[in-house]
Protein backbone atom coordinates (compact mmCIF):
# COMPACT_ATOMS: atom_id res chain seq x y z
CA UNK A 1 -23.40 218.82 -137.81
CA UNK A 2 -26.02 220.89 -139.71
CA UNK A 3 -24.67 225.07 -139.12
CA UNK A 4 -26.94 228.22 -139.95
CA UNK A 5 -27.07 227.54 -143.71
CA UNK A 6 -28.17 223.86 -143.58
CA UNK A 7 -24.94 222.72 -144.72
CA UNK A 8 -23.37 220.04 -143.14
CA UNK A 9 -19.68 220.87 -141.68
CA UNK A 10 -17.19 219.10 -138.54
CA UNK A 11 -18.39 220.64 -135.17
CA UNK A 12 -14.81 221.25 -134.23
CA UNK A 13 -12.00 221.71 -137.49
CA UNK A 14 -8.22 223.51 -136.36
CA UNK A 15 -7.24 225.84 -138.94
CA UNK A 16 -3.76 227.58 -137.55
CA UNK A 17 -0.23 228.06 -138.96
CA UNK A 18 2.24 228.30 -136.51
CA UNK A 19 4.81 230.94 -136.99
CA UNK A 20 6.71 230.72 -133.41
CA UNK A 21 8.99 228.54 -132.56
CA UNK A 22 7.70 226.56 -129.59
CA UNK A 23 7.98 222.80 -128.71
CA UNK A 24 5.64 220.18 -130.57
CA UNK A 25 4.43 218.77 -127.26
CA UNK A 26 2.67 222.88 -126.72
CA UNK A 27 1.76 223.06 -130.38
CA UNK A 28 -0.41 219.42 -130.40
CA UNK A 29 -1.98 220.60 -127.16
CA UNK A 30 -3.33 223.62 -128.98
CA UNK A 31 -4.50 221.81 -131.71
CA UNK A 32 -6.39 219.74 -128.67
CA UNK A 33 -8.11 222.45 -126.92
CA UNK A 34 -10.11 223.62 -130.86
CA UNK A 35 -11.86 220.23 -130.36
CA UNK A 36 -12.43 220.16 -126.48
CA UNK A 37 -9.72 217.58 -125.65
CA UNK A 38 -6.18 216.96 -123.77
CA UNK A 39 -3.06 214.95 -124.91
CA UNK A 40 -2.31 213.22 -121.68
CA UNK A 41 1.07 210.73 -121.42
CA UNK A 42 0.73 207.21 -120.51
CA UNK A 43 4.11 206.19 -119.63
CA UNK A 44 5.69 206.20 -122.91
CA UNK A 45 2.59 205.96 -124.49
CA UNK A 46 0.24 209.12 -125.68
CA UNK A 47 -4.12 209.13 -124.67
CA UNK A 48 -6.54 211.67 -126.03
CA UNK A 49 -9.13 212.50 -123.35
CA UNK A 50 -12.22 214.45 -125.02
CA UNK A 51 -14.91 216.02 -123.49
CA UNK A 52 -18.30 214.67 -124.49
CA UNK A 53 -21.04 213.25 -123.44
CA UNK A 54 -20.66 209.61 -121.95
CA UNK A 55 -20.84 207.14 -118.37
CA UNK A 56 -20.46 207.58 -115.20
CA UNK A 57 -16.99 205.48 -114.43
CA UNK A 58 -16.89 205.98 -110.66
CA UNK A 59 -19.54 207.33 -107.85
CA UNK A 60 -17.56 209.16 -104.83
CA UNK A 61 -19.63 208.95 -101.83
CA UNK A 62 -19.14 208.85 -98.19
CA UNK A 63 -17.10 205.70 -98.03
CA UNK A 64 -14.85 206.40 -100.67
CA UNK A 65 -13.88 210.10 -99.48
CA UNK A 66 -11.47 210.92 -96.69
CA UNK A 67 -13.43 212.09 -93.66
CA UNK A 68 -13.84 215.97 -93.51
CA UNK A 69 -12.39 216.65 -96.80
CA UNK A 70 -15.40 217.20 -98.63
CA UNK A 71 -15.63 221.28 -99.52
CA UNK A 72 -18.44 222.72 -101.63
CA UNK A 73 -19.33 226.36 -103.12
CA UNK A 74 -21.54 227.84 -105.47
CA UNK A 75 -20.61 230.74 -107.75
CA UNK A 76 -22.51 234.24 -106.79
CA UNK A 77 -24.71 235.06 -109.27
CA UNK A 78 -22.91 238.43 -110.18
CA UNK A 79 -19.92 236.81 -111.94
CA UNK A 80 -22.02 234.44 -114.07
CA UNK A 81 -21.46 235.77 -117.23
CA UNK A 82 -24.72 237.08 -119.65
CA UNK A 83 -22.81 237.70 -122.74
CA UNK A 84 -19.73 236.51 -124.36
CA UNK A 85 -17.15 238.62 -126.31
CA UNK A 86 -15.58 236.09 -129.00
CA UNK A 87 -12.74 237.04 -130.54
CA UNK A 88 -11.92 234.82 -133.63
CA UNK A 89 -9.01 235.29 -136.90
CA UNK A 90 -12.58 234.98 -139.63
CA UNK A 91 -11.39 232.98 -142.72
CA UNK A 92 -13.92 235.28 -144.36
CA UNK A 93 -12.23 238.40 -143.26
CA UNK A 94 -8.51 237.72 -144.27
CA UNK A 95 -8.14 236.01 -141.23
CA UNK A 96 -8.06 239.55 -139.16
CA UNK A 97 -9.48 239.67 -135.51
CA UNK A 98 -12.80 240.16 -135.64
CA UNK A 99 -14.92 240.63 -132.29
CA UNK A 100 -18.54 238.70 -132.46
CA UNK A 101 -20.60 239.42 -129.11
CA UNK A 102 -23.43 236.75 -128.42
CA UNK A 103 -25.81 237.38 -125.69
CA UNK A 104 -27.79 234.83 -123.18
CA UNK A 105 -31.57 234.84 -123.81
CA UNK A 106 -32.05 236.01 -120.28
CA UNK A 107 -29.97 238.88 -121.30
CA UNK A 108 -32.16 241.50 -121.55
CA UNK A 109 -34.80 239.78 -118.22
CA UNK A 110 -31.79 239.36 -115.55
CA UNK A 111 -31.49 241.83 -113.22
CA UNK A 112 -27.90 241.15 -112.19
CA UNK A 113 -25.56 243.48 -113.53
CA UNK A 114 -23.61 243.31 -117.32
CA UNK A 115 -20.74 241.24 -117.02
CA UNK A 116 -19.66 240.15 -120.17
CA UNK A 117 -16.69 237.58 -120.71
CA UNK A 118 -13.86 237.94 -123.15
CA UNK A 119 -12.61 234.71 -124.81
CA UNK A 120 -10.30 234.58 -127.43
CA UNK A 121 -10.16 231.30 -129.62
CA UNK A 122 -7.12 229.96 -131.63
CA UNK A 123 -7.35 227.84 -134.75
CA UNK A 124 -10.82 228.96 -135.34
CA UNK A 125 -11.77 230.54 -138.68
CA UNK A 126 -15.55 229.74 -139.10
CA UNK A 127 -17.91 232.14 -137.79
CA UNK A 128 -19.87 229.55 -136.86
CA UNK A 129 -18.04 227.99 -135.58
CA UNK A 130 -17.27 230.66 -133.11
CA UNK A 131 -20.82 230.90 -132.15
CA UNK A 132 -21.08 227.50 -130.87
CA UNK A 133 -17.88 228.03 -128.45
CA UNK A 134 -19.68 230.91 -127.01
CA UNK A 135 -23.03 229.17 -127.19
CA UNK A 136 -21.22 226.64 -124.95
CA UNK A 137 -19.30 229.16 -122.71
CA UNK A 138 -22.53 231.11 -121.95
CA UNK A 139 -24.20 227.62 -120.72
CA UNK A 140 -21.50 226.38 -118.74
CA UNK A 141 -21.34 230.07 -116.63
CA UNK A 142 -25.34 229.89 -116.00
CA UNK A 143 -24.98 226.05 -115.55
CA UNK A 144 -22.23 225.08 -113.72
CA UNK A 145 -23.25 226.47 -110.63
CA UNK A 146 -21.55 224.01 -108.09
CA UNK A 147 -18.34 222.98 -107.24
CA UNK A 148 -17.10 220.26 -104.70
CA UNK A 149 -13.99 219.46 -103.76
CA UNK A 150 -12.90 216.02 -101.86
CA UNK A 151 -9.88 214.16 -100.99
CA UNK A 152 -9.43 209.85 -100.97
CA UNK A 153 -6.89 207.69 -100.91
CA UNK A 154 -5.22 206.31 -103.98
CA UNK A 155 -6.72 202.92 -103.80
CA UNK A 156 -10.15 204.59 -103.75
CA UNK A 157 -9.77 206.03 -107.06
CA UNK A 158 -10.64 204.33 -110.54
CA UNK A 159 -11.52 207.19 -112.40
CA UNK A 160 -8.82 209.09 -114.70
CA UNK A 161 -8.50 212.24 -116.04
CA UNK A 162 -11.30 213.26 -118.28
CA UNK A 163 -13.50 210.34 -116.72
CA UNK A 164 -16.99 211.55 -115.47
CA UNK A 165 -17.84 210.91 -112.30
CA UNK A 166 -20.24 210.63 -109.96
CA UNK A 167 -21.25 212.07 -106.25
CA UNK A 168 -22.90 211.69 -103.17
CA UNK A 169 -22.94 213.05 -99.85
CA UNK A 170 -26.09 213.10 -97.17
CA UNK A 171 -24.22 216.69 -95.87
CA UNK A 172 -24.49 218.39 -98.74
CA UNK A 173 -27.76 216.59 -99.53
CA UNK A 174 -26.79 215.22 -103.27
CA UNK A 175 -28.53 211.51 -103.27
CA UNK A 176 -30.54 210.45 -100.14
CA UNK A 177 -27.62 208.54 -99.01
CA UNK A 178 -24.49 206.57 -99.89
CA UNK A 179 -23.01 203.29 -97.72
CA UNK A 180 -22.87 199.91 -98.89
CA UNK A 181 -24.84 196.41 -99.50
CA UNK A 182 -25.68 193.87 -97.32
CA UNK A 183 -27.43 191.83 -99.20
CA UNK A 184 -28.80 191.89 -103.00
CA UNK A 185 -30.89 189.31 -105.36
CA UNK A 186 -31.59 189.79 -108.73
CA UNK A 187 -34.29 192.69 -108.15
CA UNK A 188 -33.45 192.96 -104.67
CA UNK A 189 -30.85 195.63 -102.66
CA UNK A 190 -30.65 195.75 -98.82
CA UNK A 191 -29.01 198.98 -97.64
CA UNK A 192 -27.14 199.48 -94.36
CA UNK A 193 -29.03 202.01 -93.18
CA UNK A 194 -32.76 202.83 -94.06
CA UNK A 195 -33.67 205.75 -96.40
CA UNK A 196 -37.14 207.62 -97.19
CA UNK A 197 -39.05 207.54 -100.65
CA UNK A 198 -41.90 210.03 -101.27
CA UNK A 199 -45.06 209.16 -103.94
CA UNK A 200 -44.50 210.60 -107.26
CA UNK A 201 -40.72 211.10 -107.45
CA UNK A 202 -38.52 209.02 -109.53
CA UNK A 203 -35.08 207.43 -107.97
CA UNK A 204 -32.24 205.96 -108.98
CA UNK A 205 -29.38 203.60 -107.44
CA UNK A 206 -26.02 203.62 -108.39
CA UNK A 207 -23.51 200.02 -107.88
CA UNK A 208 -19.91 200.33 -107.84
CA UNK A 209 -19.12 195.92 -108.40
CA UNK A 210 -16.28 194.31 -106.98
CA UNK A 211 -14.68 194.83 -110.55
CA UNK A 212 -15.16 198.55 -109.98
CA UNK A 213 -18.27 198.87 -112.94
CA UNK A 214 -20.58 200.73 -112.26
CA UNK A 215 -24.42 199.77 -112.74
CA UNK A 216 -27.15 202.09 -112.50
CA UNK A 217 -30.96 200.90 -112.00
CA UNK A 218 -34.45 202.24 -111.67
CA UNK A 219 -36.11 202.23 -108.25
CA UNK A 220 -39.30 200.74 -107.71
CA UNK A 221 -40.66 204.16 -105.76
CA UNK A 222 -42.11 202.64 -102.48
CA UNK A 223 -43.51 205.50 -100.18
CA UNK A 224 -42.02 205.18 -96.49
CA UNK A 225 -38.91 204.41 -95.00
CA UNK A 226 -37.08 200.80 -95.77
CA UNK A 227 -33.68 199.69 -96.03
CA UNK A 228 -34.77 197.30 -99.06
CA UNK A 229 -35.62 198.21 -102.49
CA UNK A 230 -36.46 196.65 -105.45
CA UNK A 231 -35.19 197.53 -108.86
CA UNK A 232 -37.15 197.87 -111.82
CA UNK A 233 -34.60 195.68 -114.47
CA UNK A 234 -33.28 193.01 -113.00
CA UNK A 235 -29.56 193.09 -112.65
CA UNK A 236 -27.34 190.68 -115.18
CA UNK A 237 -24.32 190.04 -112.54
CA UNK A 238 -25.94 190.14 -108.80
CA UNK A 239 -24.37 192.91 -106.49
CA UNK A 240 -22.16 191.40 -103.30
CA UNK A 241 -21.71 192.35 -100.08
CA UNK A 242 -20.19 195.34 -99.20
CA UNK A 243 -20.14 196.95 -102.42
CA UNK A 244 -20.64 200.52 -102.70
């Protein structure tokens, strides 16, 4: 990426020497966390999971979630952080502990009170590098402002660790509604129960296949109530019955 000087450098580099004795297994997983990521075993077999951008491997809805175990919460708006307090061994600085505070642009406009977070980053020795871990902390605490927990049985789960998912729920009132198909043609989706569209809003349905991919289409927007829509691409493998 391109950093404050318009030179290009790696978003994430680990610069550390480790002078404890500790097991290898701890030290890699240090190493990890510098470039957002987890060492996960596969048997006898090692993954990297890394957080970034990608798809949507598995939608939980209402008929993939045990009944009543849906919880949600929101976090109150005092202990979303404002300002970060970074604390970083500078390569610049004879790799001594140097504080760098960075401040949210609603900073000084907020009227919720100061309450500045303390983070403390090992392996890092760019300043800028810094920056962009608190640029990142400060927008996940004034982001990330919902949390749900659910419970499903083992057979109703594709995704694994690291995998982003999806979710729906009429309670809660994320998605109009979640079920399954009765029918589908190529452009074509009948729902098993009816749901309401409103002029000038944009929707989107989301098809877990029998092989568990998911496929995500454009909805023609059709003012009313119907429990048939019509998709804007048509779909390459045609949804069955009963998928979610």
């Amino acid at each position: 990426i391109t950093n404050q000087d318009g030179e290009k450098e790696p978003r994430f580099r680990f610069d550390a020497f480790y002078d404890t004795s500790q097991k290898r297994w701890n030290a890699a997983q240090k190493a990890a966390n510098v470039g957002h990521a987890a060492i996960i075993p596969h048997g006898r077999n090692i993954g990297i999971v890394v957080d970034k951008p990608g798809q949507i491997t598995q939608v939980f809805g209402e008929g993939r979630t045990t009944v009543s175990s849906v919880k949600g919460s929101f976090s109150a708006t005092a202990d979303r952080a404002k300002a970060i307090e970074i604390t970083y061994n500078d390569g610049q600085n004879d790799f001594k502990n140097t504080v760098m505070t960075v401040r949210s642009p609603n900073y000084n406009t907020d009227h919720a009170s100061d309450n500045t977070s303390q983070m403390t980053l090992f392996g890092v020795k760019r300043r800028s590098q810094a920056y962009r871990e608190a640029i990142t902390a400060l927008a996940t605490n004034e982001r990330q402002l919902q949390f749900i927990e659910l419970s499903a049985d083992i057979d109703a789960i594709v995704a694994e660790y690291g995998d982003i998912v999806g979710y729906n729920h009429t309670v809660s009132r994320i998605g109009i509604a979640s079920g399954r198909i009765r029918a589908a043609t190529e452009t074509t989706v009948r729902l098993d129960k009816a749901v309401t569209m409103v002029d000038g809003k944009d929707y989107e349905i989301y098809i877990t296949l029998s092989d568990d991919t998911v496929v995500k289409r454009q909805v023609v927007t059709k003012a009313g109530t119907v429990d048939t829509i019509t998709v804007s691409v048509p779909f390459d493998e045609v949804p069955q019955t009963f998928d979610t």
